[in-house]
N, C-alpha and C. Protein backbone atom coordinates (compact mmCIF):
# COMPACT_ATOMS: atom_id res chain seq x y z
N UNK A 1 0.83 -1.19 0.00
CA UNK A 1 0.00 0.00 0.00
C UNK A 1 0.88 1.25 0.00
N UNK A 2 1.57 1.14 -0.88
CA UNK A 2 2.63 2.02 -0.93
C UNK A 2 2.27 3.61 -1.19
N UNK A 3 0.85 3.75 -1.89
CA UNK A 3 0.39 5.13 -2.23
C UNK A 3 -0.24 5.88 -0.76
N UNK A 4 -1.03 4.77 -0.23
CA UNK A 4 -1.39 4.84 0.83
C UNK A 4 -0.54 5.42 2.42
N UNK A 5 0.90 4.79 2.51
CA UNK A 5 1.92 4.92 3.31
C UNK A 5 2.62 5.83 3.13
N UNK A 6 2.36 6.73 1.86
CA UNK A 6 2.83 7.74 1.92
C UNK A 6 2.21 8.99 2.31
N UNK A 7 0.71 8.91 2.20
CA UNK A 7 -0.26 9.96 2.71
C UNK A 7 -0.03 9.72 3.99
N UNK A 8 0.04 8.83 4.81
CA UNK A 8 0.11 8.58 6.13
C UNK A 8 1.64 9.24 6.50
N UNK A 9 2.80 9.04 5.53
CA UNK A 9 4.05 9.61 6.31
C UNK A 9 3.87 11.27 6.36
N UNK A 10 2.92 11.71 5.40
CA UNK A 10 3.01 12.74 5.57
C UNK A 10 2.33 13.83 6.71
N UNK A 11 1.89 12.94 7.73
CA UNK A 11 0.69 13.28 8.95
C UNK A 11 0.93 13.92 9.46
N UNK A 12 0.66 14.65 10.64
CA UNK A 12 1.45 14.94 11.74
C UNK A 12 1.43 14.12 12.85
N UNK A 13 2.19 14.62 13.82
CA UNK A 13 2.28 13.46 14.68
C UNK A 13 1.42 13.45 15.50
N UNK A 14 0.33 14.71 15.44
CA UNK A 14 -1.03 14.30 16.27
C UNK A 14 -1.67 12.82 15.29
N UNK A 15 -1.58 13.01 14.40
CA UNK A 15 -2.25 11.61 13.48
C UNK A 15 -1.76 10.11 13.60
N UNK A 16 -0.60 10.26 14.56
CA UNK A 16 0.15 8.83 14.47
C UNK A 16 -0.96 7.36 14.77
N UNK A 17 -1.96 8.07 15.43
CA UNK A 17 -3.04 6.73 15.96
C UNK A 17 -3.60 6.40 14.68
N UNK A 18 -4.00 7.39 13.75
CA UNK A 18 -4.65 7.01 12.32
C UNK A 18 -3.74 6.43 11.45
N UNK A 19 -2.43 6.93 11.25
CA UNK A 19 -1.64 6.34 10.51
C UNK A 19 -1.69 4.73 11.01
N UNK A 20 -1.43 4.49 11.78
CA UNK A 20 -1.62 2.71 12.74
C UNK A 20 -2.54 2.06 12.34
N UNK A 21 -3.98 3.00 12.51
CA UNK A 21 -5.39 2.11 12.30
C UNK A 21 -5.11 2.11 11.08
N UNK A 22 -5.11 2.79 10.07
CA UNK A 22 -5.79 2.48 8.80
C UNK A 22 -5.18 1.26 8.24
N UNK A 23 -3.70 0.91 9.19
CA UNK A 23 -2.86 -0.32 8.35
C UNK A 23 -3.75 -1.53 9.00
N UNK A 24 -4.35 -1.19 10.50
CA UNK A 24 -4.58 -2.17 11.29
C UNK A 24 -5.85 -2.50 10.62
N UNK A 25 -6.75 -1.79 10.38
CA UNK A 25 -8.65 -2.09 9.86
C UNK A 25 -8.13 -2.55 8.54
N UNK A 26 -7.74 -2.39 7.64
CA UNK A 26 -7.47 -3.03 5.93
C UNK A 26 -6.67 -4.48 6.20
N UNK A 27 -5.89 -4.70 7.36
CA UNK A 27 -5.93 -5.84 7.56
C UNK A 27 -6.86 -6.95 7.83
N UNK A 28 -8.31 -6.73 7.94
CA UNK A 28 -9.08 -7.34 8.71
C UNK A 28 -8.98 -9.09 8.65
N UNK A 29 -9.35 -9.71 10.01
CA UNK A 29 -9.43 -10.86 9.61
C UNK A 29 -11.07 -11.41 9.44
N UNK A 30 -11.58 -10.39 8.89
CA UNK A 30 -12.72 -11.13 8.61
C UNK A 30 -13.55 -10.62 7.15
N UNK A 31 -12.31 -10.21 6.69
CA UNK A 31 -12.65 -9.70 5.06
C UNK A 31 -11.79 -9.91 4.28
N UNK A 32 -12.04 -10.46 3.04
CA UNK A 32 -11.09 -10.68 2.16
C UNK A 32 -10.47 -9.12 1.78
N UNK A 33 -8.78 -9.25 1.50
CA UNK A 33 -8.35 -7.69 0.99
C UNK A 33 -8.76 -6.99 0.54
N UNK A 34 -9.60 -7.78 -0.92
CA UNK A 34 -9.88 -6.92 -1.92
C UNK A 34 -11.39 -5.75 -1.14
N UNK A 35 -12.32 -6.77 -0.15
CA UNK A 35 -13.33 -6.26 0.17
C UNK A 35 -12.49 -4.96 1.24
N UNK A 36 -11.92 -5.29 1.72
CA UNK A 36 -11.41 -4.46 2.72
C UNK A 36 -10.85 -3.09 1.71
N UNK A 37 -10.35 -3.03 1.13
CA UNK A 37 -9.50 -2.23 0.38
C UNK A 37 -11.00 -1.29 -0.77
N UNK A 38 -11.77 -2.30 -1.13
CA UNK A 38 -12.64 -2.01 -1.81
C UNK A 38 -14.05 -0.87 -0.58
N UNK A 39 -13.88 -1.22 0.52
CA UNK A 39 -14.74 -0.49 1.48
C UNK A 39 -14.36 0.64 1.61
N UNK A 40 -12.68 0.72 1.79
CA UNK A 40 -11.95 1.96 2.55
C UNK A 40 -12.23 2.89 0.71
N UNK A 41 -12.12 2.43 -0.62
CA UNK A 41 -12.05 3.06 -1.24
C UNK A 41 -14.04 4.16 -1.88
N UNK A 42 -14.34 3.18 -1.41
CA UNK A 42 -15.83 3.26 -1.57
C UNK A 42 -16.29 4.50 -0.21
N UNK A 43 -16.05 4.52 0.77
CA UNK A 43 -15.62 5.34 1.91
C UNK A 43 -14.57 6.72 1.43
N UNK A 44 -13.90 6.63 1.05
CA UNK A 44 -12.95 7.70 0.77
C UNK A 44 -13.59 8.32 -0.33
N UNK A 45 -14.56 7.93 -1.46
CA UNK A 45 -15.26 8.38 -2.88
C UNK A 45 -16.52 9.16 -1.81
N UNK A 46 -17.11 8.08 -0.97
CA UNK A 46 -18.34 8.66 -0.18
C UNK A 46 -18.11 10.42 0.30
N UNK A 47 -16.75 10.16 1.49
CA UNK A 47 -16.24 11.62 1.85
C UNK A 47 -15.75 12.38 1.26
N UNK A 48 -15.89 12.46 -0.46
CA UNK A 48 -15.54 13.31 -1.53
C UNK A 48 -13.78 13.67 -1.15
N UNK A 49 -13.29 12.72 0.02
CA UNK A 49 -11.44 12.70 -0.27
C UNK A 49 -11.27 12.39 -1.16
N UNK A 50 -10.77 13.36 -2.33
CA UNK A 50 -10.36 13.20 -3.40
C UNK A 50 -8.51 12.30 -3.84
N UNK A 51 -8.03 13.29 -2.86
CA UNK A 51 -6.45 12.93 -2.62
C UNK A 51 -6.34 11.42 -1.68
N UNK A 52 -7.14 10.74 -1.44
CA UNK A 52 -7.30 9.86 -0.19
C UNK A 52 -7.96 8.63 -1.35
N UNK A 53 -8.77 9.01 -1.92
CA UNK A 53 -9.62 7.79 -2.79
C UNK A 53 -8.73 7.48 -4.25
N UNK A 54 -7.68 8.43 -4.41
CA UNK A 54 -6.73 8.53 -5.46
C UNK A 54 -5.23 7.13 -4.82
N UNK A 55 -5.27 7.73 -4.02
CA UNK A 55 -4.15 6.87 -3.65
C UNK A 55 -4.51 5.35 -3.09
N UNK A 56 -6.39 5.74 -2.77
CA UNK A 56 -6.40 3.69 -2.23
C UNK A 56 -6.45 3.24 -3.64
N UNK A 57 -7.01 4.13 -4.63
CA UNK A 57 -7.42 3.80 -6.31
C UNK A 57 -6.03 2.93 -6.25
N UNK A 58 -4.91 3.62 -6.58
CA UNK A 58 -3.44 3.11 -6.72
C UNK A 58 -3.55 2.23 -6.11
N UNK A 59 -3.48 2.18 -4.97
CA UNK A 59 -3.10 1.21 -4.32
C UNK A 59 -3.94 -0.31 -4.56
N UNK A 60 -5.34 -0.38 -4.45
CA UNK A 60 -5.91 -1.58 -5.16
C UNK A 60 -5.76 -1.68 -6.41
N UNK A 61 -5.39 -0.89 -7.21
CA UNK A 61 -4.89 -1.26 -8.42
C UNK A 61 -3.89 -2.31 -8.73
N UNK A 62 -3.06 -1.75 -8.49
CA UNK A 62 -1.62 -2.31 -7.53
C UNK A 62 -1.18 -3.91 -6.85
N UNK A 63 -2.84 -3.74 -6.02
CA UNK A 63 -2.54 -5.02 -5.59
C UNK A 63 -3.76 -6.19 -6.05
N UNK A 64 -3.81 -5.74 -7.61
CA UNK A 64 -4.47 -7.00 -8.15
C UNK A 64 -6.29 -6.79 -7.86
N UNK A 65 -6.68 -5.71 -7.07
CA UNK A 65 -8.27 -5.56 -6.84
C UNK A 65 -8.79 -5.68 -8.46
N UNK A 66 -9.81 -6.58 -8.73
CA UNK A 66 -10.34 -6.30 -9.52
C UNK A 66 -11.27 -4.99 -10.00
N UNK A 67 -11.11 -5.21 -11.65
CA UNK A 67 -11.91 -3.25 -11.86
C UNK A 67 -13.43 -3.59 -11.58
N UNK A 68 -14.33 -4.94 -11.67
CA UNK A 68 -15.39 -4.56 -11.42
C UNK A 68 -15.60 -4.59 -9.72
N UNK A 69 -14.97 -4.85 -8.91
CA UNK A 69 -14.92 -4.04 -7.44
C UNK A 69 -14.44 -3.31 -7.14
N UNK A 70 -13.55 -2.59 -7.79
CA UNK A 70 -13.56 -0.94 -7.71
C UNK A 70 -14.77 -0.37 -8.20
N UNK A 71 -15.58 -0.83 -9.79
CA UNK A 71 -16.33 0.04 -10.11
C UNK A 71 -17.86 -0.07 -8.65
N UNK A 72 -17.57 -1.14 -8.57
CA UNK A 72 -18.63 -1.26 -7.61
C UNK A 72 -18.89 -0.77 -6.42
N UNK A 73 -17.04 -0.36 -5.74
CA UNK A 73 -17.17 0.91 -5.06
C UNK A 73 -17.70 2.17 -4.89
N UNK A 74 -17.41 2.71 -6.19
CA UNK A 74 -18.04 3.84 -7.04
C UNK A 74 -19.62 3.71 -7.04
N UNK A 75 -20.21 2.87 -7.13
CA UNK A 75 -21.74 2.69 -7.36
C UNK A 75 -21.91 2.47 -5.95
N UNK A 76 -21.09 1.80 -5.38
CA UNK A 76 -22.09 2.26 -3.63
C UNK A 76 -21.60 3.45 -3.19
N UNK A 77 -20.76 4.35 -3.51
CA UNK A 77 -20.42 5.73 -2.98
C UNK A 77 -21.76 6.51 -3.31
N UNK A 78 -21.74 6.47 -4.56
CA UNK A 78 -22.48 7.21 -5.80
C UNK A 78 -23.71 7.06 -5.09
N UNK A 79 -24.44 5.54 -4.78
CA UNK A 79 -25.79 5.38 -4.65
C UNK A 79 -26.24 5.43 -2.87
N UNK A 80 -25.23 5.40 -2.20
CA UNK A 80 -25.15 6.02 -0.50
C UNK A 80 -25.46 7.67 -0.23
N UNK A 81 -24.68 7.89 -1.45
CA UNK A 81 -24.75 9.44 -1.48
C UNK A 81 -26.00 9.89 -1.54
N UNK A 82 -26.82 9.27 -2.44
CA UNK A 82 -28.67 10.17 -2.58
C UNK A 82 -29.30 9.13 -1.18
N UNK A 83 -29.26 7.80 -1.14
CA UNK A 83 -29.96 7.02 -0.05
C UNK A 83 -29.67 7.95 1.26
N UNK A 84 -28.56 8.03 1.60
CA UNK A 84 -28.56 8.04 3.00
C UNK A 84 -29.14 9.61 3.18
N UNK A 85 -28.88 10.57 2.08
CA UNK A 85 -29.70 12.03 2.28
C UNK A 85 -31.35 11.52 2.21
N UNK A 86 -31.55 10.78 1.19
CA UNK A 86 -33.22 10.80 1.79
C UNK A 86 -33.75 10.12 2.89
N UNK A 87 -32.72 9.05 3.03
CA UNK A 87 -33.34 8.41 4.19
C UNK A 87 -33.33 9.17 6.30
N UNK A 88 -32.44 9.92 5.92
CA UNK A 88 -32.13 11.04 7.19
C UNK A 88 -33.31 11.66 6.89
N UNK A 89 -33.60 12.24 5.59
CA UNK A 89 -35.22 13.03 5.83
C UNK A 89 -36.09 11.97 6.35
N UNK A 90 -36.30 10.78 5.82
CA UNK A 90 -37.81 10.09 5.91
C UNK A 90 -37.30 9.51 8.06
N UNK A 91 -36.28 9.48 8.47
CA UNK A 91 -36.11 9.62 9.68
C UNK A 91 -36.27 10.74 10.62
N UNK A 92 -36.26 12.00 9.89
CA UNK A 92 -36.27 13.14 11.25
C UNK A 92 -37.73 13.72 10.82
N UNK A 93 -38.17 13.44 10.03
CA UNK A 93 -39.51 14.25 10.00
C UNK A 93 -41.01 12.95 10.88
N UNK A 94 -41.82 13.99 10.83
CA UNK A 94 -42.69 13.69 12.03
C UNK A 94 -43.42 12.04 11.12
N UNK A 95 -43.67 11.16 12.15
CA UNK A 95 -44.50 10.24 11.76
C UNK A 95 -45.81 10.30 10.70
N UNK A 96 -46.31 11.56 11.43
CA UNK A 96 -47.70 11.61 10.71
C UNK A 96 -47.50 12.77 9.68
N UNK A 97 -46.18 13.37 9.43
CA UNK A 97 -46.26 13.64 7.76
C UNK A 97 -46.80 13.21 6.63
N UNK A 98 -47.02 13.83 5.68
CA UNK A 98 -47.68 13.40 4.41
C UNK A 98 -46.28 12.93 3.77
N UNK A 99 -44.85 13.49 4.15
CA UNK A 99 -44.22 12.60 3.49
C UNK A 99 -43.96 11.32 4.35
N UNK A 100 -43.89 10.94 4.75
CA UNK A 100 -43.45 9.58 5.58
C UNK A 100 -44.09 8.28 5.05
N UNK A 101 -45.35 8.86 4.30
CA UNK A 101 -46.03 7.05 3.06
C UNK A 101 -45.36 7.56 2.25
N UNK A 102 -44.94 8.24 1.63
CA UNK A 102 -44.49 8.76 -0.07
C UNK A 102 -43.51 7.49 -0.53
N UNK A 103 -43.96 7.10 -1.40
CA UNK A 103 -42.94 6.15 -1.87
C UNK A 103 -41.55 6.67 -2.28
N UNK A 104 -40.11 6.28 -2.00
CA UNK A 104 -39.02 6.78 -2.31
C UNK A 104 -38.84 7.03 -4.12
N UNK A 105 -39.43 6.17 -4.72
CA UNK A 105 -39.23 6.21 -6.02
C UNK A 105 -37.81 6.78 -6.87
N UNK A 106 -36.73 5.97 -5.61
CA UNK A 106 -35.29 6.27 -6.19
C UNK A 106 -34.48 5.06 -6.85
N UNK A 107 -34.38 5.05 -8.02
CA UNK A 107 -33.62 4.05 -8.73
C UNK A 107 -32.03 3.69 -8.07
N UNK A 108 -32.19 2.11 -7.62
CA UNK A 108 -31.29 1.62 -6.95
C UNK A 108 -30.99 0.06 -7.94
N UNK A 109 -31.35 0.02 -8.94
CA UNK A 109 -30.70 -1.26 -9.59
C UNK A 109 -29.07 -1.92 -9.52
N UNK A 110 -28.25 -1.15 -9.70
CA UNK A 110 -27.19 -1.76 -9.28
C UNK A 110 -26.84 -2.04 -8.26
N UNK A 111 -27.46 -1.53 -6.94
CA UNK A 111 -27.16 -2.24 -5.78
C UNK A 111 -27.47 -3.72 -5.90
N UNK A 112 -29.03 -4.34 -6.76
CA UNK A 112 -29.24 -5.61 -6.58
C UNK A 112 -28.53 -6.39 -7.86
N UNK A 113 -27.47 -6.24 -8.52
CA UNK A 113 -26.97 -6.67 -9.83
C UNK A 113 -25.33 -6.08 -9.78
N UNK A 114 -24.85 -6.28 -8.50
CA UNK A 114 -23.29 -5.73 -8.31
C UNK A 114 -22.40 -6.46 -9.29
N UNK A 115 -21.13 -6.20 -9.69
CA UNK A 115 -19.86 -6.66 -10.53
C UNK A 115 -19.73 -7.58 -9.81
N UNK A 116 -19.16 -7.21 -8.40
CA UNK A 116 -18.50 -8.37 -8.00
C UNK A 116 -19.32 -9.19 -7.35
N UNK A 117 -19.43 -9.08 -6.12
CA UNK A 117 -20.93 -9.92 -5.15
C UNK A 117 -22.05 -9.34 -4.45
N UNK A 118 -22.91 -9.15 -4.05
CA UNK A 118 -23.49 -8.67 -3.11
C UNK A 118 -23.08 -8.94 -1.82
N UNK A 119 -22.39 -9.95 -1.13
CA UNK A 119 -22.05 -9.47 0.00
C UNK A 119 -21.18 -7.74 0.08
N UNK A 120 -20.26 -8.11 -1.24
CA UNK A 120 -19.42 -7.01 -0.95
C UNK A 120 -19.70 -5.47 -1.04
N UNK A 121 -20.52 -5.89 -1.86
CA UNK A 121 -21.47 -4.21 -1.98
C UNK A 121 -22.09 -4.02 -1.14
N UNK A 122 -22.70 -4.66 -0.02
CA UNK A 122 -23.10 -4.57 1.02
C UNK A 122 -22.34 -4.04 2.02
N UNK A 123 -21.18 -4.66 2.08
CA UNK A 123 -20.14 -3.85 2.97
C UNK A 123 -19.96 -2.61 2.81
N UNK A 124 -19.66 -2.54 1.63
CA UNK A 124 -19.43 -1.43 1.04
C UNK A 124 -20.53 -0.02 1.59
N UNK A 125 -21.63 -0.76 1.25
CA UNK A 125 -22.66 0.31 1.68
C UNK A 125 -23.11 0.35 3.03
N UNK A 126 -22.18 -0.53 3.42
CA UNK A 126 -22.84 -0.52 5.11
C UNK A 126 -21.79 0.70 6.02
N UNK A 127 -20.59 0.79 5.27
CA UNK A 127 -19.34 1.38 5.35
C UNK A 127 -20.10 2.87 5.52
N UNK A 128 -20.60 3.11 4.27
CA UNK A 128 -21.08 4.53 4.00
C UNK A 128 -22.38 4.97 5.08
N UNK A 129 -22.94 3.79 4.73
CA UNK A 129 -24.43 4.24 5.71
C UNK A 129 -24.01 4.43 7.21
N UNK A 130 -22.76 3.86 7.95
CA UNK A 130 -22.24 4.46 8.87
C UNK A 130 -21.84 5.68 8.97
N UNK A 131 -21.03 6.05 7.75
CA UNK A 131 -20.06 7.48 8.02
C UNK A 131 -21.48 8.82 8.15
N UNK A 132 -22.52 8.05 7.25
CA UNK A 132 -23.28 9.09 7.18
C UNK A 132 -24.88 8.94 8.42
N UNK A 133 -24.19 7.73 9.50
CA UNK A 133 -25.02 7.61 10.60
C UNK A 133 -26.70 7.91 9.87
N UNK A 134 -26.65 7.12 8.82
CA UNK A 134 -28.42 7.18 8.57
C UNK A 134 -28.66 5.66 9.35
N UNK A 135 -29.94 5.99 10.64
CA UNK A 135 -30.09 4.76 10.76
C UNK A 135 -31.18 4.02 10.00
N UNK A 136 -31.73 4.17 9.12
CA UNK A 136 -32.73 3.69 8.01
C UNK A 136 -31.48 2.48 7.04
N UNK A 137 -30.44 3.42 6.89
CA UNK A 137 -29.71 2.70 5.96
C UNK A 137 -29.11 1.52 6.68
N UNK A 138 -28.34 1.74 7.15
CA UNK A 138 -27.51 1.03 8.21
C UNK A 138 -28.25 -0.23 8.79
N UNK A 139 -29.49 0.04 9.37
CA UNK A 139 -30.34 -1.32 9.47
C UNK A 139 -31.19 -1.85 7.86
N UNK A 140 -30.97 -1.66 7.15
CA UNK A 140 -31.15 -2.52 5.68
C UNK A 140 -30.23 -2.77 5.26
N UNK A 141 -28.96 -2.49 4.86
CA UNK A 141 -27.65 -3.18 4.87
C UNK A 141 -27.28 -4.11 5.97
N UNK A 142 -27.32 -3.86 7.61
CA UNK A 142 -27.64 -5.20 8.26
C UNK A 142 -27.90 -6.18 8.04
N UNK A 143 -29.46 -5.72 7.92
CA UNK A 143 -30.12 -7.20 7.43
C UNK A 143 -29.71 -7.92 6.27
N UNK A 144 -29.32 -6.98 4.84
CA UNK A 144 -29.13 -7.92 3.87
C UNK A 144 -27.71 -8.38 4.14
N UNK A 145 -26.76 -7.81 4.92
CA UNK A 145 -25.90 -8.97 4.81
C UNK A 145 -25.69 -9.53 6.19
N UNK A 146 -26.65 -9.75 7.08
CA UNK A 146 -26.67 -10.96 7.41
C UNK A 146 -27.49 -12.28 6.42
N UNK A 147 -28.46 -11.60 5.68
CA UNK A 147 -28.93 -12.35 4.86
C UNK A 147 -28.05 -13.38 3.91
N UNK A 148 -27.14 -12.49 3.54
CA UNK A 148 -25.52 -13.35 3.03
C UNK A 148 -25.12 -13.98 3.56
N UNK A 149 -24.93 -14.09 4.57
CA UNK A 149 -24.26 -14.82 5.54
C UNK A 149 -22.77 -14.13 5.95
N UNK A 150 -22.85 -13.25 5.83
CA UNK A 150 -21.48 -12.03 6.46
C UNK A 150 -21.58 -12.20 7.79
N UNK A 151 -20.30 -12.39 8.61
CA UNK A 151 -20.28 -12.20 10.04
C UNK A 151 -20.78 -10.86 10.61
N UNK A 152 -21.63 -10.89 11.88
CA UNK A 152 -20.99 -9.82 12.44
C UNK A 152 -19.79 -8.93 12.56
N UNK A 153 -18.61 -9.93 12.46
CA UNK A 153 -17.05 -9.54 12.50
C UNK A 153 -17.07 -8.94 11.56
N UNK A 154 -16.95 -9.06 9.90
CA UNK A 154 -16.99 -8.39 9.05
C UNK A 154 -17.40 -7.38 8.73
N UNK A 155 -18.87 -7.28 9.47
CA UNK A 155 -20.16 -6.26 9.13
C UNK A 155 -19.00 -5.02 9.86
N UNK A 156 -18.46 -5.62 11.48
CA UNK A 156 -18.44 -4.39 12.27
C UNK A 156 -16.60 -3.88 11.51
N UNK A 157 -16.38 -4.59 11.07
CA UNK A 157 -15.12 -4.32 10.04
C UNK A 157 -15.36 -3.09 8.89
N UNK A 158 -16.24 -3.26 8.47
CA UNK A 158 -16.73 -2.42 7.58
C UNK A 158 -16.72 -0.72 7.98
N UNK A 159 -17.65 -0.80 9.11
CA UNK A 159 -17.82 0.11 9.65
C UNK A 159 -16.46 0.86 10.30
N UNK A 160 -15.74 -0.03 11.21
CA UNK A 160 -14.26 0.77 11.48
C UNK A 160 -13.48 1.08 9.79
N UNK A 161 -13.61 0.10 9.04
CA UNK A 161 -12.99 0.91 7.70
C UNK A 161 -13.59 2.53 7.55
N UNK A 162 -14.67 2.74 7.45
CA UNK A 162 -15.21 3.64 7.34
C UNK A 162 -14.62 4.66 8.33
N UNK A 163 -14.93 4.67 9.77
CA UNK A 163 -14.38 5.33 10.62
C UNK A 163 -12.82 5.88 10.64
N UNK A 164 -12.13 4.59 10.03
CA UNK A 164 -10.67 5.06 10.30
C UNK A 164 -10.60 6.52 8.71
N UNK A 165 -11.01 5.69 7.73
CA UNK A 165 -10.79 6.57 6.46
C UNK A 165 -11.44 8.29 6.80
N UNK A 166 -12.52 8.46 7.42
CA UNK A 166 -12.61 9.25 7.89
C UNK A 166 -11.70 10.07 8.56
N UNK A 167 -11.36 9.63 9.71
CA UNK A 167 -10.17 9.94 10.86
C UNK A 167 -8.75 10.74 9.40
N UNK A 168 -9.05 9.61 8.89
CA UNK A 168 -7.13 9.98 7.99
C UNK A 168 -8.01 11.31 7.28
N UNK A 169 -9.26 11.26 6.13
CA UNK A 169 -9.36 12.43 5.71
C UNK A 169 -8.89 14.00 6.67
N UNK A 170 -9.81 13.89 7.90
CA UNK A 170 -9.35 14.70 8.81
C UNK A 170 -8.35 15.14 8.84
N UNK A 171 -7.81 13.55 9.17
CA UNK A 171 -6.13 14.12 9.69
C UNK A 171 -5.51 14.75 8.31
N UNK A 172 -5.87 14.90 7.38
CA UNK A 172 -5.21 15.13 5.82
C UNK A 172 -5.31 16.71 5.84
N UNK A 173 -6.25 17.20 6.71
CA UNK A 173 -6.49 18.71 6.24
C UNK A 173 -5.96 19.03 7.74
N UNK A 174 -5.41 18.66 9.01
CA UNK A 174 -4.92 19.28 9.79
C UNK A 174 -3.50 19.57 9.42
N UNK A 175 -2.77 20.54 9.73
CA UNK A 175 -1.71 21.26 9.39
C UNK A 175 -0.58 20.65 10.01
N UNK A 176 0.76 20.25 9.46
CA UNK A 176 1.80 19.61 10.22
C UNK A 176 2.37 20.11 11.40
């Protein structure tokens, strides 16, 4: 992760805990690399880190990630991005709104027809539906991948991917 280890050398040394995690969560033992690598990059596209989603790009490139789970990253960034904004509305507004029956009527086909698997796009989007704490989302990605048969371990893997990539964006715009 050589593109990667270099955004990290460049931290400050308030960041040294992020520089650690992000090697420690992409290790996971309960995700294959590519999914792991494919979450943090799908996560880094989500938080519009441009300089951050460039270098995991490289870096799963690099290490053999296939292009249709990268592209599939991209389609759960892409499709987290409108879900988790409507679904925070259809959560904070009042029960007995007139919007709260409205049907969403938002085109989500490639979530059910992923490149690579649906477990992994699941991660993927479970990654995002964390960073963006929708709990609408977050419990339907649950369920469907426990429906897969994804561990808990994995699921909660996902989510620290998310968290740490976060943390490093941060740490990317604090000053040395």
């Amino acid at each position: 992760m050589q593109h990667l280890d270099t955004l990290c050398q460049a931290l400050p040394e308030a960041a040294a805990d992020i520089a650690t995690n992000i090697k420690t969560v992409l290790a996971s033992e309960h995700m294959t690399p590519a999914q792991a690598m494919g979450t943090a990059l799908a996560s880094a596209w989500f938080l519009r880190a441009a300089a951050l989603a460039q270098a995991l790009l490289k870096d799963c490139e690099e290490a053999g990630v296939g292009a249709g789970l990268i592209d599939d990253a991209r389609a759960a960034a892409v499709i987290m991005g409108m879900n988790t904004r409507y679904y925070r509305f259809r959560h904070v507004i009042p029960a007995d709104s007139p919007f709260a029956k409205m049907p969403a009527r938002l085109r989500m086909m490639r979530a059910s027809k992923p490149t690579s698997d649906k477990a992994t796009f699941e991660l993927m989007s479970m990654s995002c539906a964390g960073l963006a704490a929708c709990e609408m989302c977050v419990d339907a990605h649950l369920k469907a991948l426990l429906k897969e048969g994804v561990t808990p371990e994995a699921i909660h893997d996902s989510i620290r991917i998310g968290a740490v990539v976060n943390g490093l964006f941060v740490a990317m715009g604090v000053d040395a």
